[in-house]
C-alpha atoms as a PDB file:
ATOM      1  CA  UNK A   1      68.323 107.718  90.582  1.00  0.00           C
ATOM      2  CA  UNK A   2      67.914 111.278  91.035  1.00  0.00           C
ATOM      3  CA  UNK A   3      68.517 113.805  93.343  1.00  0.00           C
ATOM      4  CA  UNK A   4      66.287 117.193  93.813  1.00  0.00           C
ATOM      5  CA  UNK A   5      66.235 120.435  95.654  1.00  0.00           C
ATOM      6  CA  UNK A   6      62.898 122.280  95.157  1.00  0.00           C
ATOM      7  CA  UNK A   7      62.414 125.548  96.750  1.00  0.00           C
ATOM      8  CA  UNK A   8      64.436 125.183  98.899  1.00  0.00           C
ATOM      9  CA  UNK A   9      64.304 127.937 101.603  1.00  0.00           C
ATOM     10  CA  UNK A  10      66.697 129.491 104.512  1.00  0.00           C
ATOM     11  CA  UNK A  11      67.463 131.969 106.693  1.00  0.00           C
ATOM     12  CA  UNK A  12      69.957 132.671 109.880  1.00  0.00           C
ATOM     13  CA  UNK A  13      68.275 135.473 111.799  1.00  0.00           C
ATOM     14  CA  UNK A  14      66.929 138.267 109.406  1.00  0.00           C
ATOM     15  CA  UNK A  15      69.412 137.236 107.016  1.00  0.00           C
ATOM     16  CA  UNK A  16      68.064 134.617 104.307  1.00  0.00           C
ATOM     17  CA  UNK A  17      70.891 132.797 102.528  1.00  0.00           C
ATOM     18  CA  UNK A  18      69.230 130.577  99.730  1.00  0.00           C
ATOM     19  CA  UNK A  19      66.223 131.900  97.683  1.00  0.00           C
ATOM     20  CA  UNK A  20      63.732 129.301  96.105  1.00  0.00           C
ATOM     21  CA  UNK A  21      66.586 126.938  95.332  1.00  0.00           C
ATOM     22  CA  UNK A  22      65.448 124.419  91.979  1.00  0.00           C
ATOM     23  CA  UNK A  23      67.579 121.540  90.637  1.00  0.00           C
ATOM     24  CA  UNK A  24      68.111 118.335  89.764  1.00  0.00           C
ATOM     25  CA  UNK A  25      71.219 115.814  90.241  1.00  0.00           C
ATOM     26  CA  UNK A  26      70.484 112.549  87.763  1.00  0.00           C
ATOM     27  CA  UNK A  27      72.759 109.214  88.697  1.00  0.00           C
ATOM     28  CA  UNK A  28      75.431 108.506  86.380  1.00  0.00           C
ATOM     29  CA  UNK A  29      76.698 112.191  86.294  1.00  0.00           C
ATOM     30  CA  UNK A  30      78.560 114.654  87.916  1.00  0.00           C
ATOM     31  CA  UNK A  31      77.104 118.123  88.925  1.00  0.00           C
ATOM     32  CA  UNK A  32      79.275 121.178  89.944  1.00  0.00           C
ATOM     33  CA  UNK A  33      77.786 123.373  92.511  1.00  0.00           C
ATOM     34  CA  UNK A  34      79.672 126.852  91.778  1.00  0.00           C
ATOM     35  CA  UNK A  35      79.937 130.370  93.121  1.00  0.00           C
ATOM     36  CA  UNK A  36      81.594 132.906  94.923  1.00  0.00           C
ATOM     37  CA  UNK A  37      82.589 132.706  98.908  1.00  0.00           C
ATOM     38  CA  UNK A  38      79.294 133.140 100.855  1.00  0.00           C
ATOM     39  CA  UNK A  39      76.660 132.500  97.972  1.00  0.00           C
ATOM     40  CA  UNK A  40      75.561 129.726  99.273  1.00  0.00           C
ATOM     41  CA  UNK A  41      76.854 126.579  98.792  1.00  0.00           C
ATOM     42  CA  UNK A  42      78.213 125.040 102.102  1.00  0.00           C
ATOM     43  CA  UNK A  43      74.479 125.819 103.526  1.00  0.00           C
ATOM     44  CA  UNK A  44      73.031 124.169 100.193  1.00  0.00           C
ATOM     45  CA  UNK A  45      75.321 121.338 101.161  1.00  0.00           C
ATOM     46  CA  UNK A  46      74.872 120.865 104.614  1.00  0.00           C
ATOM     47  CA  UNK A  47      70.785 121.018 104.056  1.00  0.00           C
ATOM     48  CA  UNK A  48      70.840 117.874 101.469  1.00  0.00           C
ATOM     49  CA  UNK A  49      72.910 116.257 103.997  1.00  0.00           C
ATOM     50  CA  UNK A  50      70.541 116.958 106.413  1.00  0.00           C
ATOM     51  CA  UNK A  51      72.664 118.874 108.967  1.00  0.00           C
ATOM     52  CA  UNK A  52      70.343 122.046 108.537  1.00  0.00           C
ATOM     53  CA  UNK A  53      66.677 121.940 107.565  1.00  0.00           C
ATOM     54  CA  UNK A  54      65.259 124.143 105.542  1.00  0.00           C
ATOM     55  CA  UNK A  55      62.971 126.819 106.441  1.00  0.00           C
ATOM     56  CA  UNK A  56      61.020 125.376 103.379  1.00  0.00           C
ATOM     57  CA  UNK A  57      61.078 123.631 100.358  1.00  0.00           C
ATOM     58  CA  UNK A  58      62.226 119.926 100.137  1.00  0.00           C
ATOM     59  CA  UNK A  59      65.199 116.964  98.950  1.00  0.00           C
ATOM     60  CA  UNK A  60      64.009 114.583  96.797  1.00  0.00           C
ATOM     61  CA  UNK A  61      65.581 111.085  96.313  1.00  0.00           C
ATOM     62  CA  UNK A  62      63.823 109.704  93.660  1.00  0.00           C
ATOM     63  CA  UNK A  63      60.460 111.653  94.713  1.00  0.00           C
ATOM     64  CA  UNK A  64      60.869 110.891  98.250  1.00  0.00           C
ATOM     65  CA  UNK A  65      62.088 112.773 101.220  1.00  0.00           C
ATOM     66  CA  UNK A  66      65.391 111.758 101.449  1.00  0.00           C
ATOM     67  CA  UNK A  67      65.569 111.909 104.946  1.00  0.00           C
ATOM     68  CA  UNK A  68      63.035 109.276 105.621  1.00  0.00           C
ATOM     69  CA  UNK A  69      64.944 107.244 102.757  1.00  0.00           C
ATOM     70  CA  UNK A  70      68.270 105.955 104.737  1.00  0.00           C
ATOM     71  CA  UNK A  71      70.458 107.133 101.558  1.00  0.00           C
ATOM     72  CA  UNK A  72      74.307 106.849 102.453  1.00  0.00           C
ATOM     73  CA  UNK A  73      75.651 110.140 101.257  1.00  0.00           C
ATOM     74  CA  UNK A  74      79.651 109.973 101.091  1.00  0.00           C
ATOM     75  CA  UNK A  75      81.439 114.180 102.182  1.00  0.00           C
ATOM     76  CA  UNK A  76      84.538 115.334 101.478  1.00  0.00           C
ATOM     77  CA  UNK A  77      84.777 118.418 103.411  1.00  0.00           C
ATOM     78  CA  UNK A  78      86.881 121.223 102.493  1.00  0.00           C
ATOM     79  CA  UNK A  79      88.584 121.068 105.543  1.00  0.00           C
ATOM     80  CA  UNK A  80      89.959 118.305 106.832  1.00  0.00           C
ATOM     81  CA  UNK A  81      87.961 116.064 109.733  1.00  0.00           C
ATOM     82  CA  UNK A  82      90.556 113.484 110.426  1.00  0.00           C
ATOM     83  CA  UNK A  83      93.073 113.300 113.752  1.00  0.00           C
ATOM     84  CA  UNK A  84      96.424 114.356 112.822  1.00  0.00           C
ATOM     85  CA  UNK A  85      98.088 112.239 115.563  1.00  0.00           C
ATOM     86  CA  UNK A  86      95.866 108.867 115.342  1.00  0.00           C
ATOM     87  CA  UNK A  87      96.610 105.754 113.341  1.00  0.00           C
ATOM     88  CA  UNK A  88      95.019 106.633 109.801  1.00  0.00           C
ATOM     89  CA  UNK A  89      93.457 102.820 109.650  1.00  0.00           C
ATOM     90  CA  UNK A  90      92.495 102.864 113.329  1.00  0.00           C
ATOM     91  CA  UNK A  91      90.249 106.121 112.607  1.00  0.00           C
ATOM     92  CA  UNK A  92      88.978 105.244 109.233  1.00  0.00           C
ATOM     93  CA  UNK A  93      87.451 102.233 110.527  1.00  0.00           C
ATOM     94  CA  UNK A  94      86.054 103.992 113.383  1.00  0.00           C
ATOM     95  CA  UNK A  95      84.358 106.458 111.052  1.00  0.00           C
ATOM     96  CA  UNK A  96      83.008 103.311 108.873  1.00  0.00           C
ATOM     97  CA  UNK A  97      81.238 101.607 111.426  1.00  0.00           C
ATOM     98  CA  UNK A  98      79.842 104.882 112.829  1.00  0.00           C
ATOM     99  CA  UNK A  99      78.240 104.883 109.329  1.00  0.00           C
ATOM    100  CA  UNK A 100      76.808 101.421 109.738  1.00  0.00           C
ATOM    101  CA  UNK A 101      79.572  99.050 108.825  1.00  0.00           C
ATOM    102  CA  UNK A 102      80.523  96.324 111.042  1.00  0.00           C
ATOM    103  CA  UNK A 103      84.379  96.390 112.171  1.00  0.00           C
ATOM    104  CA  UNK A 104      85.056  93.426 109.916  1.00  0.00           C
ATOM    105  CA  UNK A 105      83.742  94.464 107.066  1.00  0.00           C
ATOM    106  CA  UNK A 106      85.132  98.144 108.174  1.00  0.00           C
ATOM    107  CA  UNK A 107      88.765  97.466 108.021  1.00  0.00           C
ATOM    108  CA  UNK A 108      88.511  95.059 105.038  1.00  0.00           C
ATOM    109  CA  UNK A 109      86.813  98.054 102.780  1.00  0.00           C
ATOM    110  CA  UNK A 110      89.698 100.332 104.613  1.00  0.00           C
ATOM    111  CA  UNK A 111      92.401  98.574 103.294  1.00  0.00           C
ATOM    112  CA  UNK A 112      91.393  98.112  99.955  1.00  0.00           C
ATOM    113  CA  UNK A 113      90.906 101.751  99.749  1.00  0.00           C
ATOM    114  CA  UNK A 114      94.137 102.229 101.176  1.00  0.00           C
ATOM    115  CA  UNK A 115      95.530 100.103  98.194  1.00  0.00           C
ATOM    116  CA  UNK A 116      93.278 102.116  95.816  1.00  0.00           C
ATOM    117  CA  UNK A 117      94.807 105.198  96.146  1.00  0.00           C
ATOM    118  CA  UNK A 118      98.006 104.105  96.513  1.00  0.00           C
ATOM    119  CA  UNK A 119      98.514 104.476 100.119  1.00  0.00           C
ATOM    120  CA  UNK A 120      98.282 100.927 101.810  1.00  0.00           C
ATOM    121  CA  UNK A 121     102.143 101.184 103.927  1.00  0.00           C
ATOM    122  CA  UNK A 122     100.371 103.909 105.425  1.00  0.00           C
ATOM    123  CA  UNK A 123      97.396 101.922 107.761  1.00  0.00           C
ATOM    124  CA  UNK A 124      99.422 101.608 111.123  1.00  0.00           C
ATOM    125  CA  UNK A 125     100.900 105.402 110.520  1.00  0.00           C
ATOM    126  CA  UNK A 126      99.796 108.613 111.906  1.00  0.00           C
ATOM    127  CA  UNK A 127      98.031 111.270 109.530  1.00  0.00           C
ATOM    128  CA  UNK A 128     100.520 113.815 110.070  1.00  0.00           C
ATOM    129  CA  UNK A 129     102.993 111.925 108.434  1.00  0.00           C
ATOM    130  CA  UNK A 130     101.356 112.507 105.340  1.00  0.00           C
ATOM    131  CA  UNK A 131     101.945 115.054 102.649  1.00  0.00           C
ATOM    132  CA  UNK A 132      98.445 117.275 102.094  1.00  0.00           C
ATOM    133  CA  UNK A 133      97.740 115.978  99.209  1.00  0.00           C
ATOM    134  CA  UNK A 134      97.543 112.419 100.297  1.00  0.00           C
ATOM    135  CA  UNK A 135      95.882 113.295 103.457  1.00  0.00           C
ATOM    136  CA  UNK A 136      93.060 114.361 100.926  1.00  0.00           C
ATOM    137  CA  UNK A 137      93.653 110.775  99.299  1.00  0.00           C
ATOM    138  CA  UNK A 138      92.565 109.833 102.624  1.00  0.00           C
ATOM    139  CA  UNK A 139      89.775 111.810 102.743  1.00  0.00           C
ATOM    140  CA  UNK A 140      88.355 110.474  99.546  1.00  0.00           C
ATOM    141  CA  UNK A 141      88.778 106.845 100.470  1.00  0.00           C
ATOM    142  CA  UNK A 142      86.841 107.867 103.831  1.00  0.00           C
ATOM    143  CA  UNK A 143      84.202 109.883 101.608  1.00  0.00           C
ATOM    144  CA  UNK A 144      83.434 106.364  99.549  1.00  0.00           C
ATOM    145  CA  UNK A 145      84.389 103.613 102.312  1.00  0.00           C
ATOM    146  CA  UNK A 146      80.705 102.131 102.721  1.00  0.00           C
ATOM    147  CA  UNK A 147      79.640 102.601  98.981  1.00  0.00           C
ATOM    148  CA  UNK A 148      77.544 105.664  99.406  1.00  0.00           C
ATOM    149  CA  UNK A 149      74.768 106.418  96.965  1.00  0.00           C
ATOM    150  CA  UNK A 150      75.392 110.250  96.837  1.00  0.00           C
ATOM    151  CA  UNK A 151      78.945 111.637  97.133  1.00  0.00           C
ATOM    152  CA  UNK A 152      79.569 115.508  98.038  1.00  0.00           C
ATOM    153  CA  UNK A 153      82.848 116.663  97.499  1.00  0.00           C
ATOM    154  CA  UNK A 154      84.128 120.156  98.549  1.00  0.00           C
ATOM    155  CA  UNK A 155      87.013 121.461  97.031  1.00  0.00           C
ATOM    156  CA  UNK A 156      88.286 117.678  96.107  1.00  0.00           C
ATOM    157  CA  UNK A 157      91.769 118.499  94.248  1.00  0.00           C
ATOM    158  CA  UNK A 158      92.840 120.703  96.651  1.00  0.00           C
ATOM    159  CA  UNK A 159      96.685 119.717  97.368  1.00  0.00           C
ATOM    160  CA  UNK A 160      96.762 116.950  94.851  1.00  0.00           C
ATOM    161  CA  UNK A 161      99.344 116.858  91.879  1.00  0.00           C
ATOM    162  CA  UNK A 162      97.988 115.730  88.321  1.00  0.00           C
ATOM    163  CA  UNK A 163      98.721 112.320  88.724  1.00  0.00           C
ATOM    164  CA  UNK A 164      97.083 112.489  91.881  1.00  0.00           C
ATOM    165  CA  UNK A 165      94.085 114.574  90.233  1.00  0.00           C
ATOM    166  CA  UNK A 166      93.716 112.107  87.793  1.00  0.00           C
ATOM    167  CA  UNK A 167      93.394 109.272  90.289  1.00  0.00           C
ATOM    168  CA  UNK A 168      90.409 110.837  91.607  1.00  0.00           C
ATOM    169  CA  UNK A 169      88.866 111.498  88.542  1.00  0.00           C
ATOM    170  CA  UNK A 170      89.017 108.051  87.433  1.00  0.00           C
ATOM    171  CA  UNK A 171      87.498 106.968  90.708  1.00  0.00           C
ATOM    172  CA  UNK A 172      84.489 109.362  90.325  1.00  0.00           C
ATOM    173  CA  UNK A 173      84.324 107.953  86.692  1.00  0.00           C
ATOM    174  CA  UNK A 174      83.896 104.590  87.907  1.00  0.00           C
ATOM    175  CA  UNK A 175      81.490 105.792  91.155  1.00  0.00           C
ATOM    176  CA  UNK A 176      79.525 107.688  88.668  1.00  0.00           C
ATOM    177  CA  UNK A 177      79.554 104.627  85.978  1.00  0.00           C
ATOM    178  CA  UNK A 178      77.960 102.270  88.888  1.00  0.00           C
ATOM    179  CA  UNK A 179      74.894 104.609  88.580  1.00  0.00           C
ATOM    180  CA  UNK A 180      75.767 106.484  91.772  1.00  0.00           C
ATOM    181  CA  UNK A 181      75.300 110.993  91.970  1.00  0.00           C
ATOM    182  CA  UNK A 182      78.425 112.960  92.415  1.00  0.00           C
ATOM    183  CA  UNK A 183      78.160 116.497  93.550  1.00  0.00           C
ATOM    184  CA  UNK A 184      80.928 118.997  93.522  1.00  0.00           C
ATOM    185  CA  UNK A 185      81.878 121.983  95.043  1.00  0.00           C
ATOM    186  CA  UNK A 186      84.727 123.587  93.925  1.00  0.00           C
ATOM    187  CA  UNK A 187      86.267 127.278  92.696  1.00  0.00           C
ATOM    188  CA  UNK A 188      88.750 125.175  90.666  1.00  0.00           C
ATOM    189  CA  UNK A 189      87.210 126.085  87.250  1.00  0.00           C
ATOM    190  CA  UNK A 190      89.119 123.908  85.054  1.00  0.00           C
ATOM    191  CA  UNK A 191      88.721 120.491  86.938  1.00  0.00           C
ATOM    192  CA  UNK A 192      84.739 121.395  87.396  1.00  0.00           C
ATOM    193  CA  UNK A 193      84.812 121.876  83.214  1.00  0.00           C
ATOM    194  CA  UNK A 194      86.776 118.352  82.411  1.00  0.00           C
ATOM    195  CA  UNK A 195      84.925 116.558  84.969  1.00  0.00           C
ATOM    196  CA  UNK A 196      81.289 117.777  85.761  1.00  0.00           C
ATOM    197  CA  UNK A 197      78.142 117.136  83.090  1.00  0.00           C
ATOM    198  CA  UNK A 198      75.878 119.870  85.029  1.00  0.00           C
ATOM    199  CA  UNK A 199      76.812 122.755  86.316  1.00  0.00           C
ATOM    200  CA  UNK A 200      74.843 125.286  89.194  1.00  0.00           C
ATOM    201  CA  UNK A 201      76.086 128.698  89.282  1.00  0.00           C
ATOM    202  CA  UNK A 202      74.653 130.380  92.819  1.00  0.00           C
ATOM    203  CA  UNK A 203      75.037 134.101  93.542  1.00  0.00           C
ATOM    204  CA  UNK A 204      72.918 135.951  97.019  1.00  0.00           C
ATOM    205  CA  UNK A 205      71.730 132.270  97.377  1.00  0.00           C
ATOM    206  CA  UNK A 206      70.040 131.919  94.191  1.00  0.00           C
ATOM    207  CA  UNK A 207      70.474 130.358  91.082  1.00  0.00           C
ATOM    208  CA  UNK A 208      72.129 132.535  88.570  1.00  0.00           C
ATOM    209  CA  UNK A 209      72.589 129.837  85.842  1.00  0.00           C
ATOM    210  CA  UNK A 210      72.245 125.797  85.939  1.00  0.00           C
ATOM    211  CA  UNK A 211      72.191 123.096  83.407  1.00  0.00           C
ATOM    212  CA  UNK A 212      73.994 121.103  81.309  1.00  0.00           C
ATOM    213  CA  UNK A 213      77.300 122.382  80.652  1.00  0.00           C
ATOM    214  CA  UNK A 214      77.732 121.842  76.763  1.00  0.00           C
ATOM    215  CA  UNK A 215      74.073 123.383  76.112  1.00  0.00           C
ATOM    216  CA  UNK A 216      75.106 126.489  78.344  1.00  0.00           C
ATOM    217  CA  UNK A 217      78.518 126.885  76.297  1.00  0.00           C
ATOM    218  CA  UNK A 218      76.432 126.184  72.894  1.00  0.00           C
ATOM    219  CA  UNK A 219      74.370 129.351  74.041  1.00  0.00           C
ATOM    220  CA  UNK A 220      77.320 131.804  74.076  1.00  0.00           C
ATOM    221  CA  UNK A 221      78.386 133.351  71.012  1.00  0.00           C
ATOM    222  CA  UNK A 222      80.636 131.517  68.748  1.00  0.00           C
ATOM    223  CA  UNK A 223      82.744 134.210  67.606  1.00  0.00           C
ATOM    224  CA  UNK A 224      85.967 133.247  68.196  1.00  0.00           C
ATOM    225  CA  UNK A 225      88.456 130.886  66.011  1.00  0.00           C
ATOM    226  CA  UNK A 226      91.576 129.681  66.644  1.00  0.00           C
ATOM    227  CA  UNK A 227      93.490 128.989  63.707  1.00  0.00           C
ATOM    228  CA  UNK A 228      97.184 127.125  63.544  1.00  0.00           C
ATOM    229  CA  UNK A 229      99.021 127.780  60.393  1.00  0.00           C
ATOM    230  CA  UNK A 230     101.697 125.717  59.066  1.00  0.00           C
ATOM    231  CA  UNK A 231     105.426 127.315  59.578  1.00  0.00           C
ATOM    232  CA  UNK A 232     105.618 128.107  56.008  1.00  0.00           C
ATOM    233  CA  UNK A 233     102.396 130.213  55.988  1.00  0.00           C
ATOM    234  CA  UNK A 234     102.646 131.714  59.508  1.00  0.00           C
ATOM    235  CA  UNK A 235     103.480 134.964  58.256  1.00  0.00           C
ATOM    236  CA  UNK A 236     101.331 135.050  54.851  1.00  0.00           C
ATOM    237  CA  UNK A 237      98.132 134.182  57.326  1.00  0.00           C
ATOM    238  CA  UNK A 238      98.963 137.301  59.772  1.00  0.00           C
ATOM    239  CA  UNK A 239      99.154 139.552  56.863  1.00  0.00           C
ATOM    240  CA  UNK A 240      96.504 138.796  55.171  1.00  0.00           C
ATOM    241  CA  UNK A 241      94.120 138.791  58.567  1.00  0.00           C
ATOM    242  CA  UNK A 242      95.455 142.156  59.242  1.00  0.00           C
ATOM    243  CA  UNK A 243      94.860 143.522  55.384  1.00  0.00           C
ATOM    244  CA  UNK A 244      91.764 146.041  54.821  1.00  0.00           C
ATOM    245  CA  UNK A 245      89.697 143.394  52.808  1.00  0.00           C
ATOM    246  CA  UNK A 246      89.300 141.399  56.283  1.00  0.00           C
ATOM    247  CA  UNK A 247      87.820 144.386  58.107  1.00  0.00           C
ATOM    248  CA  UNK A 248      84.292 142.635  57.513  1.00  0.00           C
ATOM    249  CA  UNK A 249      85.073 139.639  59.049  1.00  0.00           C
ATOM    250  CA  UNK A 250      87.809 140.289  61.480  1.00  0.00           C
ATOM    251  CA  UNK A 251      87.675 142.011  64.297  1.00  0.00           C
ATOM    252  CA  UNK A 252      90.699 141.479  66.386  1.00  0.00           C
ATOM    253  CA  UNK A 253      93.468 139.052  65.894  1.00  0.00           C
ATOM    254  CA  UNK A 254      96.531 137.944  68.733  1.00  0.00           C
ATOM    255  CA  UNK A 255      99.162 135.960  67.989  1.00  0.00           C
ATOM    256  CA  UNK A 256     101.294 133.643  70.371  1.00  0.00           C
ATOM    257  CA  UNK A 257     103.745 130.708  69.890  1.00  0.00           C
ATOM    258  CA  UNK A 258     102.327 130.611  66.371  1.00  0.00           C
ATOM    259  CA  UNK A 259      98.343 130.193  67.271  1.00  0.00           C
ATOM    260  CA  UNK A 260      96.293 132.879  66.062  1.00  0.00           C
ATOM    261  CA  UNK A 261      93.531 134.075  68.188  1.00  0.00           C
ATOM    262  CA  UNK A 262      90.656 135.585  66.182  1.00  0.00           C
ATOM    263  CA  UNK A 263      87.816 137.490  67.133  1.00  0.00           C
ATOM    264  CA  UNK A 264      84.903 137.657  64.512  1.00  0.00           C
ATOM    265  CA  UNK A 265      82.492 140.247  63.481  1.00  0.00           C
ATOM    266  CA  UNK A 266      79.923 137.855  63.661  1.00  0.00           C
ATOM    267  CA  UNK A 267      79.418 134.109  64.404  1.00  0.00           C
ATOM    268  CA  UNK A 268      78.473 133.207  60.795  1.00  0.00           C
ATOM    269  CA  UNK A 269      81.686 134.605  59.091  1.00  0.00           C
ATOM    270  CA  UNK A 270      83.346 131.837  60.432  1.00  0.00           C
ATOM    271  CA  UNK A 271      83.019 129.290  56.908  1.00  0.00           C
ATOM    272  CA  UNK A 272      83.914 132.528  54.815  1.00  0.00           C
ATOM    273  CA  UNK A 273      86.778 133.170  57.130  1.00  0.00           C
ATOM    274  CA  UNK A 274      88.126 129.790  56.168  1.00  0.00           C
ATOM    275  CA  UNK A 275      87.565 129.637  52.432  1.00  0.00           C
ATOM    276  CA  UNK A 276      89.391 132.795  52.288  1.00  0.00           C
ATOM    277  CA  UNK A 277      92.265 131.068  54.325  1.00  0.00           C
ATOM    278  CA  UNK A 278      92.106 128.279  51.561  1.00  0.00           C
ATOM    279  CA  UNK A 279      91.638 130.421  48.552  1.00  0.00           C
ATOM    280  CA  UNK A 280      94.690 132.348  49.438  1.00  0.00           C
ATOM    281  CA  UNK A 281      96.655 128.895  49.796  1.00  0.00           C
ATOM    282  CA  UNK A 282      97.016 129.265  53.769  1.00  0.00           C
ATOM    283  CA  UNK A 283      97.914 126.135  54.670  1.00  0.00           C
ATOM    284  CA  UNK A 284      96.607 125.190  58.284  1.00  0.00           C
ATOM    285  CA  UNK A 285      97.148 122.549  61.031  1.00  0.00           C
ATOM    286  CA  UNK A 286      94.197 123.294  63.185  1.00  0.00           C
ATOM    287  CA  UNK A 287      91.158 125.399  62.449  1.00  0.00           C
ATOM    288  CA  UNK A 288      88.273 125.667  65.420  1.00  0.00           C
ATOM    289  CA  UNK A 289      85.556 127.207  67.070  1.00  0.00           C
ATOM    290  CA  UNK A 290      86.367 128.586  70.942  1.00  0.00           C
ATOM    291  CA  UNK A 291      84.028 128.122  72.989  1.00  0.00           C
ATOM    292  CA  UNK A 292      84.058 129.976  76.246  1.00  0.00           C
ATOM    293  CA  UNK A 293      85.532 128.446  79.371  1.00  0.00           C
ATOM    294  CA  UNK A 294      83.272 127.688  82.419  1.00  0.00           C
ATOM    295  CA  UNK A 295      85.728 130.627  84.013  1.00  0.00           C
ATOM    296  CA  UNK A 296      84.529 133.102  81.832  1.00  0.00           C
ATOM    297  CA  UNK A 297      80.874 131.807  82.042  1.00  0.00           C
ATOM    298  CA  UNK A 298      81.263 132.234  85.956  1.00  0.00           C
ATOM    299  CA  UNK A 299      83.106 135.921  85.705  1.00  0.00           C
ATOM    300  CA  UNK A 300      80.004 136.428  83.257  1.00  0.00           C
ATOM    301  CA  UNK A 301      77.455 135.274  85.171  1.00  0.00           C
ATOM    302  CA  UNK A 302      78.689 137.180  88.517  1.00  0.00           C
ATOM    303  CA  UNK A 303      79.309 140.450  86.493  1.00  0.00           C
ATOM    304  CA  UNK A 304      75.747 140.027  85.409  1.00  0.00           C
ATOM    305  CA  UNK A 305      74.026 139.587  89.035  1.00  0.00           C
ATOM    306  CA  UNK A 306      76.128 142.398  90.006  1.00  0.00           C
ATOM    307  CA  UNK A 307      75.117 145.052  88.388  1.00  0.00           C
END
């Protein structure tokens, strides 16, 4: 399956918030939809959901308009939609069969989601007696209750804890292993980088970069090592990084809790960096290529459209 925006178009008033929008969403990954507060996203969002139209342009499910289509598309919204002082089961299987599941069916898929995350003493209870975090556990079970085909998720580990994190990304695994598209939204850099094969950068409403995230970090330059150094040679290795001959091939060392950050005069020094390491009998635990994070690809990226 596959999901696509092309040119997509729109304006509020005089104001026109996404610019000849392009990209593609293929089933069986994860795409993060990134940027800064007011570039764009919530409106991209809301359009492929079909809650705004676009002034032009068009969504594609599988090369048809996926409003004629019937897709289930699963939303976790940023804020929270659910009744603070209603039953949680009672108003989960409300919001199922408004999505087209009868009330049998409804409360059976609502209490084995209730069991999936972890939550199932919690059916006859009221949402405010929930922590956030597993009122957000809530929110994903209701985002996935009728087996969507296309899941949005808007700031999904908001509140959670890491073991709590890591429940959700092994349910997205397993959504996203079923052939299904998952779309995030999220300013939670490091989650989007562990978890999300494609990545959309928007800035004014446009796309500043997009693609797959390992080909975007393979285009940066690879000028930076990290080396670990056994304890014995710790101090031999600093020494020798920060002695004249190295001038040629290092540029700028740090060193913390006995990793050694190294910044390179060029990409390629990088093998002759480490056979001088060798040759001069440093002995080493770890020796590898940094690539930049998707935070520092973002910062980049919105430097860049800045200026």
């Amino acid at each position: 399956m596959k999901l696509e925006c092309r040119n997509i178009n729109k304006s509020f008033g005089e104001k026109q918030v996404l610019h000849d929008l392009n990209f593609t969403v293929e089933s069986g990954k994860a795409a993060g939809l990134l940027g800064r507060n007011g570039a764009g996203k919530t409106t991209t969002i809301r359009i492929i959901m079909d809650f705004f139209k676009a002034d032009s342009g068009e969504v594609l499910f599988d090369g048809t308009d996926i409003s004629k289509l019937g897709i289930k598309i699963g939303y976790l919204p940023e804020e929270r939609g659910l009744y603070p002082k209603k039953k949680i089961g009672e108003q989960m299987i409300y919001f199922a069969v408004l999505r087209g599941m009868d009330k049998k069916s409804a409360e059976k898929s609502v209490r084995e989601w209730l069991e999936r995350v972890e939550l199932p003493e919690y059916f006859d209870k009221k949402l405010d007696t929930l922590s956030k975090g597993n009122q957000q556990k809530i929110q994903l079970a209701l985002a996935l209750i009728n087996d969507p085909d296309i899941v949005i998720l808007d700031e999904p580990f908001s509140g959670l804890d890491p073991v709590n994190s890591l429940m959700l990304k092994n349910i997205i695994t397993e959504f996203k292993s079923r052939d299904k598209i998952a779309l995030f939204s999220s300013h939670q850099m490091s989650y989007v980088e562990e978890f999300c094969d494609d990545i959309i950068i928007l800035h004014h409403g446009k796309i500043a970069l997009g693609g797959n995230l390992r080909k975007i970090k393979r285009g940066y330059p690879r000028d930076k090592i990290e080396i670990i150094p056994d304890d014995s040679s710790i101090e031999d290795c600093i020494k020798l990084l920060k002695s004249g001959e190295m001038s040629a091939i290092v540029k700028s060392i740090e060193s913390k809790n006995e990793i050694i950050n190294i910044v390179l005069t060029s990409p390629d020094k990088k093998d002759e960096l480490l056979k001088i390491l060798i040759d001069n009998k440093i002995n080493l635990s770890s020796y590898m290529v940094i690539e930049p994070s998707l935070e520092e690809i973002f910062i980049s990226v919105a430097e860049t459209e800045a200026e």
